[in-house]
Structure formats: C-alpha cells, structure tokens
C-alpha atoms as a PDB file:
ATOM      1  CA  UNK A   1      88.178  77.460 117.127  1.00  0.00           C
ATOM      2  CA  UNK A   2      88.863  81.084 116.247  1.00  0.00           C
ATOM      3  CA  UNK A   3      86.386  83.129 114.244  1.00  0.00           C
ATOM      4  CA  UNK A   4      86.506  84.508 110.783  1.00  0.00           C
ATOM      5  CA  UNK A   5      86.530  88.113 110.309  1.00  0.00           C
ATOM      6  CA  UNK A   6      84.341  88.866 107.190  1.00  0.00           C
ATOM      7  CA  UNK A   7      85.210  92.218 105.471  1.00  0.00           C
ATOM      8  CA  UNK A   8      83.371  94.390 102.953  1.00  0.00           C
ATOM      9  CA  UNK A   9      83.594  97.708 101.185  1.00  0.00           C
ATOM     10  CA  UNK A  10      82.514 100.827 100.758  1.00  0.00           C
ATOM     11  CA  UNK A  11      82.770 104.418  99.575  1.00  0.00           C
ATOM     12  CA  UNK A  12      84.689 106.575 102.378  1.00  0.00           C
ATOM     13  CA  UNK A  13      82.998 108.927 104.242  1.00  0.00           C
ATOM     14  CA  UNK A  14      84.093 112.295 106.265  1.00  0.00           C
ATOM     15  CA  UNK A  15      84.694 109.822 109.518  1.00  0.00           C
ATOM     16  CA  UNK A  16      86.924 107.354 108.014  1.00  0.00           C
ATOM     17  CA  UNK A  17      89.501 109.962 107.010  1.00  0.00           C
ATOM     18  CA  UNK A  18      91.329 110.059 110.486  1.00  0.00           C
ATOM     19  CA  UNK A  19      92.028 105.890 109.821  1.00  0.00           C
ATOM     20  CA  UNK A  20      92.769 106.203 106.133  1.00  0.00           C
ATOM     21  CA  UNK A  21      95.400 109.153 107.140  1.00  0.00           C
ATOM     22  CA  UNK A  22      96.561 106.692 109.830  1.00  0.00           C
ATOM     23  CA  UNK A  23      97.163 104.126 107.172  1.00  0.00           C
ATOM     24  CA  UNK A  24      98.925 106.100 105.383  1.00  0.00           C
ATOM     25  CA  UNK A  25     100.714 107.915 108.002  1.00  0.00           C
ATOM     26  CA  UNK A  26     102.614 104.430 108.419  1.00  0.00           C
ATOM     27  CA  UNK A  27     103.055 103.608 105.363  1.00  0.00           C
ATOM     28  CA  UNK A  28     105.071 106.752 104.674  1.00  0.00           C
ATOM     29  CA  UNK A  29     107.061 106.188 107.992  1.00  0.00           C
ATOM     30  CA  UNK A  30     107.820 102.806 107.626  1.00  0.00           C
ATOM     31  CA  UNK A  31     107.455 101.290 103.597  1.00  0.00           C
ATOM     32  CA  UNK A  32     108.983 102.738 100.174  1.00  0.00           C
ATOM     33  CA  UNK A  33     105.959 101.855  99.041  1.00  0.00           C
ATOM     34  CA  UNK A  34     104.800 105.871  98.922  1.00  0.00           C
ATOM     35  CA  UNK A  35     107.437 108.159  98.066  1.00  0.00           C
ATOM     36  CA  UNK A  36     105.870 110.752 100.643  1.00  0.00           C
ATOM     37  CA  UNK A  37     108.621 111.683 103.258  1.00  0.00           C
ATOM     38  CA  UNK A  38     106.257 113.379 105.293  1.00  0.00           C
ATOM     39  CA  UNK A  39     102.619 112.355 105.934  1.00  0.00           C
ATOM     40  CA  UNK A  40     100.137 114.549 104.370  1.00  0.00           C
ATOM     41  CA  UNK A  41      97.706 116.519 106.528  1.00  0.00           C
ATOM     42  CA  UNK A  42      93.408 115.855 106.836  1.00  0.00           C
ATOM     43  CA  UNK A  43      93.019 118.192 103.748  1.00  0.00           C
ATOM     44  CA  UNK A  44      94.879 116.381 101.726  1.00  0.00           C
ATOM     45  CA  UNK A  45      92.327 113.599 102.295  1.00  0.00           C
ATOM     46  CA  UNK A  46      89.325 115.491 102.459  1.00  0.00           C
ATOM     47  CA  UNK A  47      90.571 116.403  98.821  1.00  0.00           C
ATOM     48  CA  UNK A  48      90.777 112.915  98.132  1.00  0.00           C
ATOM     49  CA  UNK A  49      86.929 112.300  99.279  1.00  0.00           C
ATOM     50  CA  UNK A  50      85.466 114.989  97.672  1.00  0.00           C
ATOM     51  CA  UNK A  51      87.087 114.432  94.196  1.00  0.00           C
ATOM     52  CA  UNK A  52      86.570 116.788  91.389  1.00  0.00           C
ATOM     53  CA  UNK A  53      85.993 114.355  88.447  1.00  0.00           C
ATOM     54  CA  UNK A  54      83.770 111.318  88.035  1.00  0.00           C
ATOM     55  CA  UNK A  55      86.393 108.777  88.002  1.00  0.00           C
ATOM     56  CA  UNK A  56      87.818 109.809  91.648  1.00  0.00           C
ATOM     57  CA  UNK A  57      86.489 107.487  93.913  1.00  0.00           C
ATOM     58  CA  UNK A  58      87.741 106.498  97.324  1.00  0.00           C
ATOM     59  CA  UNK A  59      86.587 103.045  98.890  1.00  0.00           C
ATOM     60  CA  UNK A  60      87.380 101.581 102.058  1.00  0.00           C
ATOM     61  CA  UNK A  61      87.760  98.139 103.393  1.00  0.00           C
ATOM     62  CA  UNK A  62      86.083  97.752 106.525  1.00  0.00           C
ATOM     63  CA  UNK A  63      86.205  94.774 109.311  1.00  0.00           C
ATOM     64  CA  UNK A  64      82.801  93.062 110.929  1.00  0.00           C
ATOM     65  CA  UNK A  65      82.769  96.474 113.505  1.00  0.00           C
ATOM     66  CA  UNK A  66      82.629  98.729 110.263  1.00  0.00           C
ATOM     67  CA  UNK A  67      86.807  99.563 111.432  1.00  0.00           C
ATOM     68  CA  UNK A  68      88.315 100.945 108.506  1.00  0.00           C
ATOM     69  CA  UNK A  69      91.421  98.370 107.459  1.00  0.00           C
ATOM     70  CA  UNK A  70      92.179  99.260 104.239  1.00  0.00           C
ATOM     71  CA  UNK A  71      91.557 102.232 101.455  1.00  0.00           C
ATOM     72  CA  UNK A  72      92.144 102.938  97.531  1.00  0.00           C
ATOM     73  CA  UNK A  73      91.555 105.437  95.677  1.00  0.00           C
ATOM     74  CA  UNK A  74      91.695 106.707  91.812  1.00  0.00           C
ATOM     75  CA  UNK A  75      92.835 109.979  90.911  1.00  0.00           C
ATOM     76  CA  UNK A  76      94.061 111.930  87.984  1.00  0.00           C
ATOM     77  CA  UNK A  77      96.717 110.396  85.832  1.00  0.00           C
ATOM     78  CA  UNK A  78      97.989 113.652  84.910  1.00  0.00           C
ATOM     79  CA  UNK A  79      96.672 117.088  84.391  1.00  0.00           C
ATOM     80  CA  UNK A  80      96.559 117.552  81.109  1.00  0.00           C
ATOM     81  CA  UNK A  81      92.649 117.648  79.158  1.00  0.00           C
ATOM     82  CA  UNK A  82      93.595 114.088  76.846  1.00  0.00           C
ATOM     83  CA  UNK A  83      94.298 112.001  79.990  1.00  0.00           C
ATOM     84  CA  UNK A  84      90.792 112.829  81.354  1.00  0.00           C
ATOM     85  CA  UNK A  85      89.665 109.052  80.917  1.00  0.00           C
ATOM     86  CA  UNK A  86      92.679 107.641  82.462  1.00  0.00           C
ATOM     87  CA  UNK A  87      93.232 107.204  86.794  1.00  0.00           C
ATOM     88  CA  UNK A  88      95.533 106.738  88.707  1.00  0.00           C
ATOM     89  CA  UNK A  89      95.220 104.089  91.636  1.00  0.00           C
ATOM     90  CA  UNK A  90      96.375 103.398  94.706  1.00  0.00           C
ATOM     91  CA  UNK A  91      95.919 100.802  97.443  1.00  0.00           C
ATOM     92  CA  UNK A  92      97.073 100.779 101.253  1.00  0.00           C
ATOM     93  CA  UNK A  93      96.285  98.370 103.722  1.00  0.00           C
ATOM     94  CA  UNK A  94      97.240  97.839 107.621  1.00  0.00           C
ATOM     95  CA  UNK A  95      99.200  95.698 108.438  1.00  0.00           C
ATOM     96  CA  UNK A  96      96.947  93.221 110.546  1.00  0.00           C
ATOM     97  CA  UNK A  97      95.316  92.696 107.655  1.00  0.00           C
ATOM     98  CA  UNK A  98      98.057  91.981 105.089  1.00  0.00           C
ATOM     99  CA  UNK A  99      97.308  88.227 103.199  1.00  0.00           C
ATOM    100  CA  UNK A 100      93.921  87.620 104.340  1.00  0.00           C
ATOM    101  CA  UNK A 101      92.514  88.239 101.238  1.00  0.00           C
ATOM    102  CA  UNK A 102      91.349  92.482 101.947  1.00  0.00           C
ATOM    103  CA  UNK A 103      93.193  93.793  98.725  1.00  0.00           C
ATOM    104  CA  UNK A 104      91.704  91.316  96.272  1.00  0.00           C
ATOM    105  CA  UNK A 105      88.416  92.486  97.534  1.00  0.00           C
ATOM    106  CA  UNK A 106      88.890  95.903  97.777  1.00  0.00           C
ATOM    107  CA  UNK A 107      90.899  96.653  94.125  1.00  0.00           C
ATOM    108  CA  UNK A 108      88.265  94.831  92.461  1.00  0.00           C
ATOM    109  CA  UNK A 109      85.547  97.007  94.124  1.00  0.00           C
ATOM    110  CA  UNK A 110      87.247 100.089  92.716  1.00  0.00           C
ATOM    111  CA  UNK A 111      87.944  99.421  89.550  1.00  0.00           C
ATOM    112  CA  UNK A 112      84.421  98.352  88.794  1.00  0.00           C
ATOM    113  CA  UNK A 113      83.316 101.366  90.528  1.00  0.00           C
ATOM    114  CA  UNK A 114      85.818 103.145  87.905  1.00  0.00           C
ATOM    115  CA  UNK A 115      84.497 101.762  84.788  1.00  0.00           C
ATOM    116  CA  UNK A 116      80.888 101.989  85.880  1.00  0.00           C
ATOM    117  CA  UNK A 117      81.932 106.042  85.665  1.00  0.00           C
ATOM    118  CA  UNK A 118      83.493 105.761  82.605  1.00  0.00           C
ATOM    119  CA  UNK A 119      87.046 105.295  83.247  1.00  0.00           C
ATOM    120  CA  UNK A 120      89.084 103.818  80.275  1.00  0.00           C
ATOM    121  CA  UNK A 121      92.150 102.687  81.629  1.00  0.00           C
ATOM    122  CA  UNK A 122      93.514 102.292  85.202  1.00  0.00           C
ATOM    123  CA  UNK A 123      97.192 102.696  85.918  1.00  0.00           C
ATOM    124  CA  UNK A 124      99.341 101.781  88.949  1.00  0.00           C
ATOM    125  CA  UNK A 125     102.764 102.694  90.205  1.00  0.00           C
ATOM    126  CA  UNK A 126     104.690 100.290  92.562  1.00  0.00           C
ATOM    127  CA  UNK A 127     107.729 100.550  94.083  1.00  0.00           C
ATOM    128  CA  UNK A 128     110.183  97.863  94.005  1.00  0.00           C
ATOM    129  CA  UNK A 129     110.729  95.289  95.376  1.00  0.00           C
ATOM    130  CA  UNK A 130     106.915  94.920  96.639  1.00  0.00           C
ATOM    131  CA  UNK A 131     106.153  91.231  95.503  1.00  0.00           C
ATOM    132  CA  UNK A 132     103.147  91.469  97.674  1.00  0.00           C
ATOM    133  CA  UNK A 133     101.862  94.584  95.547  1.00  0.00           C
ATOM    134  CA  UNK A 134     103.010  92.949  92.142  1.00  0.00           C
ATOM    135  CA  UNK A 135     101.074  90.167  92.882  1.00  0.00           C
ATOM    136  CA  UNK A 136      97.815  91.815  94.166  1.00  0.00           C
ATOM    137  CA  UNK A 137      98.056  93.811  90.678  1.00  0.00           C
ATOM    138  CA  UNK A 138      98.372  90.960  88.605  1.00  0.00           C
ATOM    139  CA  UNK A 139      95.865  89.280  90.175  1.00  0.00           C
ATOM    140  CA  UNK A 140      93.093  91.804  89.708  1.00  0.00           C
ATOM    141  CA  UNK A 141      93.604  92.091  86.104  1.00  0.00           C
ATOM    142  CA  UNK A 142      96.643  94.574  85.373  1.00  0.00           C
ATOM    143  CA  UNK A 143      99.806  94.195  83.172  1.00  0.00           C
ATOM    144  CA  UNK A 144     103.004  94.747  83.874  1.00  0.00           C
ATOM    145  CA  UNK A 145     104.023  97.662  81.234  1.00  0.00           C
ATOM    146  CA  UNK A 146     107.122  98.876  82.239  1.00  0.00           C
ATOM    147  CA  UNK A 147     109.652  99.896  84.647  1.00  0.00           C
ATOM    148  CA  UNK A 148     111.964 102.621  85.441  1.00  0.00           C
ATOM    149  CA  UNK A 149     114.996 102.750  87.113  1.00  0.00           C
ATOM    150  CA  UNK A 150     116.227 104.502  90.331  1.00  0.00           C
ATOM    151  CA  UNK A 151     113.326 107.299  90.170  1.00  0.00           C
ATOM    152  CA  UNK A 152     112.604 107.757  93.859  1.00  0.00           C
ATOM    153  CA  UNK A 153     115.204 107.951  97.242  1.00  0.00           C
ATOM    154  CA  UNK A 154     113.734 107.169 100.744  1.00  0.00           C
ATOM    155  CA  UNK A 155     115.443 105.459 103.199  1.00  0.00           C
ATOM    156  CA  UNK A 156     118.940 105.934 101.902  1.00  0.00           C
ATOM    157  CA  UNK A 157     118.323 104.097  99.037  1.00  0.00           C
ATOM    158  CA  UNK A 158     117.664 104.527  95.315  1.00  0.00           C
ATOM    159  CA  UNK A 159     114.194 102.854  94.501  1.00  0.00           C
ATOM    160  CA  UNK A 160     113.068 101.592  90.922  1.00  0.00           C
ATOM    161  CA  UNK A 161     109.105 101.684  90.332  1.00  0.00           C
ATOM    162  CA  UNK A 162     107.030  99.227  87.905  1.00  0.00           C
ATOM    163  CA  UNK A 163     103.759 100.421  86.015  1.00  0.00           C
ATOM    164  CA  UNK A 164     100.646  98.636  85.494  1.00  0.00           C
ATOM    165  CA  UNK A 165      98.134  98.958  83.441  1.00  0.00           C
ATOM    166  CA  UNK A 166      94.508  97.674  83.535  1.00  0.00           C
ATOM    167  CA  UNK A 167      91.449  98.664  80.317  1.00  0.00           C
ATOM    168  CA  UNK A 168      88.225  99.337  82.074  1.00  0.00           C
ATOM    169  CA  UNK A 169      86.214 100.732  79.419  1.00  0.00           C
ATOM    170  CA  UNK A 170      86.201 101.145  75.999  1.00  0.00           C
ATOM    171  CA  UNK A 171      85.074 104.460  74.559  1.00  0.00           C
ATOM    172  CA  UNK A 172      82.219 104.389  71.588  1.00  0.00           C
END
C-alpha cells in the first residue's frame, strides 16, 4: 500500500532559500508562468525573506522530512504610498507535487497570515493559459477581475495575463 505524504507550512527561513530559488529557477526555464527570462540570484530572495513592510510574508510548503516543495509570497502591489494595504502574491510549486492538494494548503496559509497583518486586499497575476493556477485561485477565494491581452513574450510567443482579486481585511 503506498504511504501518504502529509505536508505543512511555514514561514521561510535563511536555509530554505537555495530550494525556493530552485523552484523558481525552473519555473523561469521551463513555464510562462513568470515572465523572468533569467533566474534571479540568492539576494533577490533574501530580499524576499526579509521584507520591508508588514504584509510581506514568505511561507513555504514543506514535505514529512521538512523538504521545501512549494513557496508564496506577498509583496508590494506597487510603490506608490495609497497602495500600502494592497499585496501582491505569488505561488510556485515543484512539480512532484503538482495536484496533491500543496497549493490549497499553502495559499490559504498566506493569505490568513496577510490579513492577520492588516492586508486589505490580495491581488494575483496569472499567465494564460494556466487552468491549473486559475483554478487554485478560485478556489481559495479570489475573483477573476480582468484580463489583458498580449502583455508579456517568452518562448516565442505573445502571452495574455488574468488578475485576481481577493478582500482580506476591511479597514475601520
């Protein structure tokens, strides 16, 4: 009979970042799903840990050996002052662990670790076609809001993206 793997989350630490930039690293080689061309170096997640603002968070998803199989992470929306309440998210997974259930565990940990620091609204951008990511999205609460056409090239192609849209938190 073959064993379950139980999974779980956390917040990242300093020693997951070489697996969450490995992640990544593959994503940007081999999905649309990031419009990176190149993958980004240790900094840029070390950035990503630290986070300047209290609703950057970065969680991981982590296997029964406490092996990192999944990240996501909130960030700023924009730069400007009146978008302070509003994130950005992201989610990446590997690929072994694709539809067994890891992203609808881990989004759900970070966007109630987002509202819990005051985060209003989340927002999401996914490139299409991703019914996978569409689905995980809808599924933990977001709305489809929009879509724009041809915005990104990779892979010889033009790529359209959707937004989503999830309220955390309503300010007094």
């Amino acid at each position: 009979m073959p064993s379950t793997v139980e999974y779980s989350t956390r917040s990242a630490t300093a020693d997951d970042l070489p697996a969450i930039a490995g992640i990544y690293a593959h994503a940007v080689e081999h999905s649309h799903a990031t419009f990176d061309l190149e993958p980004p170096d240790l900094d840029h997640w070390v950035t990503r840990l630290d986070g300047q603002h209290p609703g950057d968070h970065l969680l991981v998803a982590v296997d029964g050996d406490d092996d990192v199989v999944g990240y996501a992470y909130s960030w700023s929306y924009r730069p400007r002052p009146a978008y302070e309440s509003t994130r950005e998210t992201s989610i990446y997974l590997d690929d072994s662990v694709r539809g067994k259930g890891v992203g609808r565990l881990l989004y759900p940990a970070l966007l109630e670790t987002m509202a819990v620091s005051g985060v209003h609204t989340a927002v999401a951008l996914v490139a299409l076609p991703n019914p996978a990511s569409e689905r995980l999205h809808l599924a933990v609460g977001f709305e489809k809001v929009g879509q724009l056409r041809e915005v990104g090239y990779k892979f010889d192609q033009w790529i359209d993206v959707a937004w989503f849209q999830k309220m955390l938190h309503t300010m007094p």
